[in-house]
N, C-alpha and C. Protein backbone atom coordinates (compact mmCIF):
# COMPACT_ATOMS: atom_id res chain seq x y z
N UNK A 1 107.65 90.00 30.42
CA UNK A 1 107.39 90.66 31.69
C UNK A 1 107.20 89.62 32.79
N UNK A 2 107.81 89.95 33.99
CA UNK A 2 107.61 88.75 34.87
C UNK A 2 106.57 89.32 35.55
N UNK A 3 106.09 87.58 36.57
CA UNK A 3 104.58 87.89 37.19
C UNK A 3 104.81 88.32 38.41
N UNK A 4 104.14 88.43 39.56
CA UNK A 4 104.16 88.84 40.83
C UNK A 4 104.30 87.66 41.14
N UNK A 5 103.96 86.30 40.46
CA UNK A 5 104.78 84.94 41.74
C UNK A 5 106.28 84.84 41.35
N UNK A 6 106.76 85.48 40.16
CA UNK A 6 108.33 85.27 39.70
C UNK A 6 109.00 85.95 40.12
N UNK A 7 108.42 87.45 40.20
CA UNK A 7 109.12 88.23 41.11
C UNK A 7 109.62 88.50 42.90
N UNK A 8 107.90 87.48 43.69
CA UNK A 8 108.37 87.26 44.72
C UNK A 8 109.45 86.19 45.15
N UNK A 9 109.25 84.97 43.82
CA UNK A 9 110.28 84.14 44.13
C UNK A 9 111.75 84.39 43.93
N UNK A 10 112.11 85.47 43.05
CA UNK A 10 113.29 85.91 42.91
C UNK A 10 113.75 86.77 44.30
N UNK A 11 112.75 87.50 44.57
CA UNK A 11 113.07 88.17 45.80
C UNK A 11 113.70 87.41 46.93
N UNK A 12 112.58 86.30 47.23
CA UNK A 12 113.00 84.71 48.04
C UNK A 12 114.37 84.30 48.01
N UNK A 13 114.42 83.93 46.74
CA UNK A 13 115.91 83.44 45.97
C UNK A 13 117.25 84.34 46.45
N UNK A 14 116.79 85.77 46.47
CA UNK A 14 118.35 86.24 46.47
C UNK A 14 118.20 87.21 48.21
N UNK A 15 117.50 87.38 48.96
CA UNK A 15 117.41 87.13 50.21
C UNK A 15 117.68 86.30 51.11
N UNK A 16 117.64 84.88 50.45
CA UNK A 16 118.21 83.67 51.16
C UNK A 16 119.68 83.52 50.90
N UNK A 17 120.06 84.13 49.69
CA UNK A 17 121.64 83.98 49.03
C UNK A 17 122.12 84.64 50.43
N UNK A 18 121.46 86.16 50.35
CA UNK A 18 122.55 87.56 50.41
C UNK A 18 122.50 86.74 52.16
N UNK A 19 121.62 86.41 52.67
CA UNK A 19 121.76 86.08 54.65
C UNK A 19 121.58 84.90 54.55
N UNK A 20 122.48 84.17 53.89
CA UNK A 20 122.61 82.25 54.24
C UNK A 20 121.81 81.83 54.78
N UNK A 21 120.47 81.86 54.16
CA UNK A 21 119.30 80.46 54.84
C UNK A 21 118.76 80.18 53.87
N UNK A 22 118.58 78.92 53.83
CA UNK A 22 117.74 78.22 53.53
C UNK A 22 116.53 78.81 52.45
N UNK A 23 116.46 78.70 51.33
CA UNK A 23 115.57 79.25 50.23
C UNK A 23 114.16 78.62 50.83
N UNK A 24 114.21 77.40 50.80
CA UNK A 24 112.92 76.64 51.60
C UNK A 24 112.23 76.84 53.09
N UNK A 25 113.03 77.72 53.52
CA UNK A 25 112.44 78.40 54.60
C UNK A 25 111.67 79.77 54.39
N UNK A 26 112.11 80.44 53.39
CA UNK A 26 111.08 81.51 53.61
C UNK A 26 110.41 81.42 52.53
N UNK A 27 108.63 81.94 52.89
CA UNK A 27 107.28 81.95 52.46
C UNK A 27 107.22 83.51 52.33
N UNK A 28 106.17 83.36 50.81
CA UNK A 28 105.70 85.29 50.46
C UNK A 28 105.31 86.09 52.05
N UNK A 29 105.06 85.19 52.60
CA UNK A 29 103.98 86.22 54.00
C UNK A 29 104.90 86.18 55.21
N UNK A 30 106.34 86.01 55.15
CA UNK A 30 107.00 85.92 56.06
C UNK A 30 107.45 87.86 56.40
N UNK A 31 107.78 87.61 57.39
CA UNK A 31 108.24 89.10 58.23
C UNK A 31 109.75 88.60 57.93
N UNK A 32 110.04 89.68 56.67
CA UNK A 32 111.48 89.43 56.46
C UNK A 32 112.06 89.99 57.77
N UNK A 33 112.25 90.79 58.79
CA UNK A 33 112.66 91.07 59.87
C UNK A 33 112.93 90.04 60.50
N UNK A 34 112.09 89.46 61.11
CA UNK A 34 112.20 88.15 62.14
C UNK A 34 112.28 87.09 61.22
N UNK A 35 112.57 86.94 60.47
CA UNK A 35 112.45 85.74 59.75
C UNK A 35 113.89 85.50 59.49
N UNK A 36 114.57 86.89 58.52
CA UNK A 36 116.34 87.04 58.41
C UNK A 36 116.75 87.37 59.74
N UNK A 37 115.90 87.98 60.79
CA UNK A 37 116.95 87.84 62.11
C UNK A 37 117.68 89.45 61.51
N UNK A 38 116.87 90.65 60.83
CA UNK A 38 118.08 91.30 60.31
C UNK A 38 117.22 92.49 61.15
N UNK A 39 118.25 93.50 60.80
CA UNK A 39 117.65 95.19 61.88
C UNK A 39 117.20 95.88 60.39
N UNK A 40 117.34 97.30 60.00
CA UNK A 40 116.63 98.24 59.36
C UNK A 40 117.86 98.64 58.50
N UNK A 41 119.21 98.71 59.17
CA UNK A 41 119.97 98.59 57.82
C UNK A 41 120.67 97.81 57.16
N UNK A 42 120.47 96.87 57.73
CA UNK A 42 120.67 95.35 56.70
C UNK A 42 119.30 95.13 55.50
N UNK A 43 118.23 95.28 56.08
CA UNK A 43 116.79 95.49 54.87
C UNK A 43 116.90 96.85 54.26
N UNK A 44 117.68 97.91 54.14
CA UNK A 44 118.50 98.99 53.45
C UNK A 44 119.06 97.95 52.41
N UNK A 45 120.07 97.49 52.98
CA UNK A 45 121.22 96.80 52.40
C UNK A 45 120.44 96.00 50.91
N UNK A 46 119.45 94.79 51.63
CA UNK A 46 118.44 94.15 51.04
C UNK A 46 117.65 95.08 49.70
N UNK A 47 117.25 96.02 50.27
CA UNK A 47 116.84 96.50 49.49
C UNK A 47 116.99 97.14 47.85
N UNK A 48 118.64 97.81 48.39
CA UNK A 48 119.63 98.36 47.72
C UNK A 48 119.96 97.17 47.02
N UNK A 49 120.10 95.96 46.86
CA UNK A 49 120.65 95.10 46.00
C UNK A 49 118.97 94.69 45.51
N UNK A 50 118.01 94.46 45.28
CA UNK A 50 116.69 94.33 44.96
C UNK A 50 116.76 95.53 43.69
N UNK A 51 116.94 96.55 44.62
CA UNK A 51 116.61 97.35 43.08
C UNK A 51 117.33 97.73 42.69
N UNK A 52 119.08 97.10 42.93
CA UNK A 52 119.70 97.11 41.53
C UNK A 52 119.32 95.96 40.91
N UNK A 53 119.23 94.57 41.12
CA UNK A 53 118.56 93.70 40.43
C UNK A 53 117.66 93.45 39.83
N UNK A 54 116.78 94.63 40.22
CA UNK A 54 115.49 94.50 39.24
C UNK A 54 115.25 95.79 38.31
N UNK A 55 116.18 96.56 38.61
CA UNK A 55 116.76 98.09 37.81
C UNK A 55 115.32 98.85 37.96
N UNK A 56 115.03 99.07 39.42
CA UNK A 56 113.89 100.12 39.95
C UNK A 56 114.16 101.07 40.54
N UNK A 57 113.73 102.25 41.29
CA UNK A 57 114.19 102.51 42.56
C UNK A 57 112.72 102.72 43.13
N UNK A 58 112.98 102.70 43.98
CA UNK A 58 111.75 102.44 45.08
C UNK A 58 111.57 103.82 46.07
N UNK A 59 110.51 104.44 46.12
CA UNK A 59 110.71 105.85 47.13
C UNK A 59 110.83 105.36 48.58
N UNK A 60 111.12 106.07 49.22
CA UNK A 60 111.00 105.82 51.09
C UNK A 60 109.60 105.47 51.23
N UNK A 61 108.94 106.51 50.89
CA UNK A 61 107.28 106.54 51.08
C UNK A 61 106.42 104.97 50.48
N UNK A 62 107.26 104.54 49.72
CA UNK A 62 106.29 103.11 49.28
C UNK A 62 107.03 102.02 49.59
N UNK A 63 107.75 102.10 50.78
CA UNK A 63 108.49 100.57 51.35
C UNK A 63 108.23 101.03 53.12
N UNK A 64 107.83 102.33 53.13
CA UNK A 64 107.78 102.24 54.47
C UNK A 64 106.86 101.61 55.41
N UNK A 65 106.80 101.15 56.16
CA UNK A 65 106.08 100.07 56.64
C UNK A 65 105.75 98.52 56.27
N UNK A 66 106.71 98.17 55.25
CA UNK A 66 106.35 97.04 54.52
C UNK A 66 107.62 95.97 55.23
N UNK A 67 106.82 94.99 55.76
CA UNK A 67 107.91 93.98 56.01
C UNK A 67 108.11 92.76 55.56
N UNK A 68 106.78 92.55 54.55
CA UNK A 68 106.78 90.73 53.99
C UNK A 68 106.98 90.91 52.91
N UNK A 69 107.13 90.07 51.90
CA UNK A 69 108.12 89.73 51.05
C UNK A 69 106.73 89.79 49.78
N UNK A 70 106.01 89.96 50.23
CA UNK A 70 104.75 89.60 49.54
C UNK A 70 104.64 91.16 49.09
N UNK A 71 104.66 91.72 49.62
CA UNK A 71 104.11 93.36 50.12
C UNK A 71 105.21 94.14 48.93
N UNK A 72 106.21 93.50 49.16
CA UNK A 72 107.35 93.89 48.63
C UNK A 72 107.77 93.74 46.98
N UNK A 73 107.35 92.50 47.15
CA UNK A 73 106.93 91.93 45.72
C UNK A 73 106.07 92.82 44.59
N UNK A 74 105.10 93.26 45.59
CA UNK A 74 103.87 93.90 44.81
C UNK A 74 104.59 95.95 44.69
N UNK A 75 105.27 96.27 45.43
CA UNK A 75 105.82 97.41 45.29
C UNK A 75 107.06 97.01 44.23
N UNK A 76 107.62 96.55 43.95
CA UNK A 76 108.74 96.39 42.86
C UNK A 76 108.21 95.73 41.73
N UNK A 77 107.01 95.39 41.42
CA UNK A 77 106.19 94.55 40.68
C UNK A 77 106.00 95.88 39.59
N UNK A 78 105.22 97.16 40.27
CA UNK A 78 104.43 97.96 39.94
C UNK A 78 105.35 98.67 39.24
N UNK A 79 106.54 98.58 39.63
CA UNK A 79 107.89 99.50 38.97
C UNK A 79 108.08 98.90 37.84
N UNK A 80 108.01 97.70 37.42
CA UNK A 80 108.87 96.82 36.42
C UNK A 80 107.99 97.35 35.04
């Protein structure tokens, strides 16, 4: 079973793939919004490849309002 630091770093890992930056730039507490520079359906997009990668699905109701990677971590954590 992975931990909540393996899982946020995977999150890290393939967020930086899917919008070309820099893995070493983003931190658990970053505002994936301003941070990827992305709008609401590109973090759709994000999302949609997250939980096919981690084989979850996630409701509307428990990502809504969530924008750090940390936050995010801990909602796909709880699924696994």
């Amino acid at each position: 079973m992975r931990t909540l630091e393996q899982t946020t770093d995977e999150i890290l890992t393939l967020a930086a793939t899917h919008f070309k930056v820099s893995r070493a730039e983003l931190t658990p507490d970053d505002d994936f919004f301003k941070k990827l520079g992305i709008d609401s359906l590109q973090a759709l997009d994000l999302l949609s490849r997250l939980e096919n990668h981690f084989g979850v699905e996630l409701p509307d109701y428990e990502i809504q309002g969530v924008t750090d990677f940390r936050t995010l971590a801990s909602r796909i954590q709880s699924r696994l």
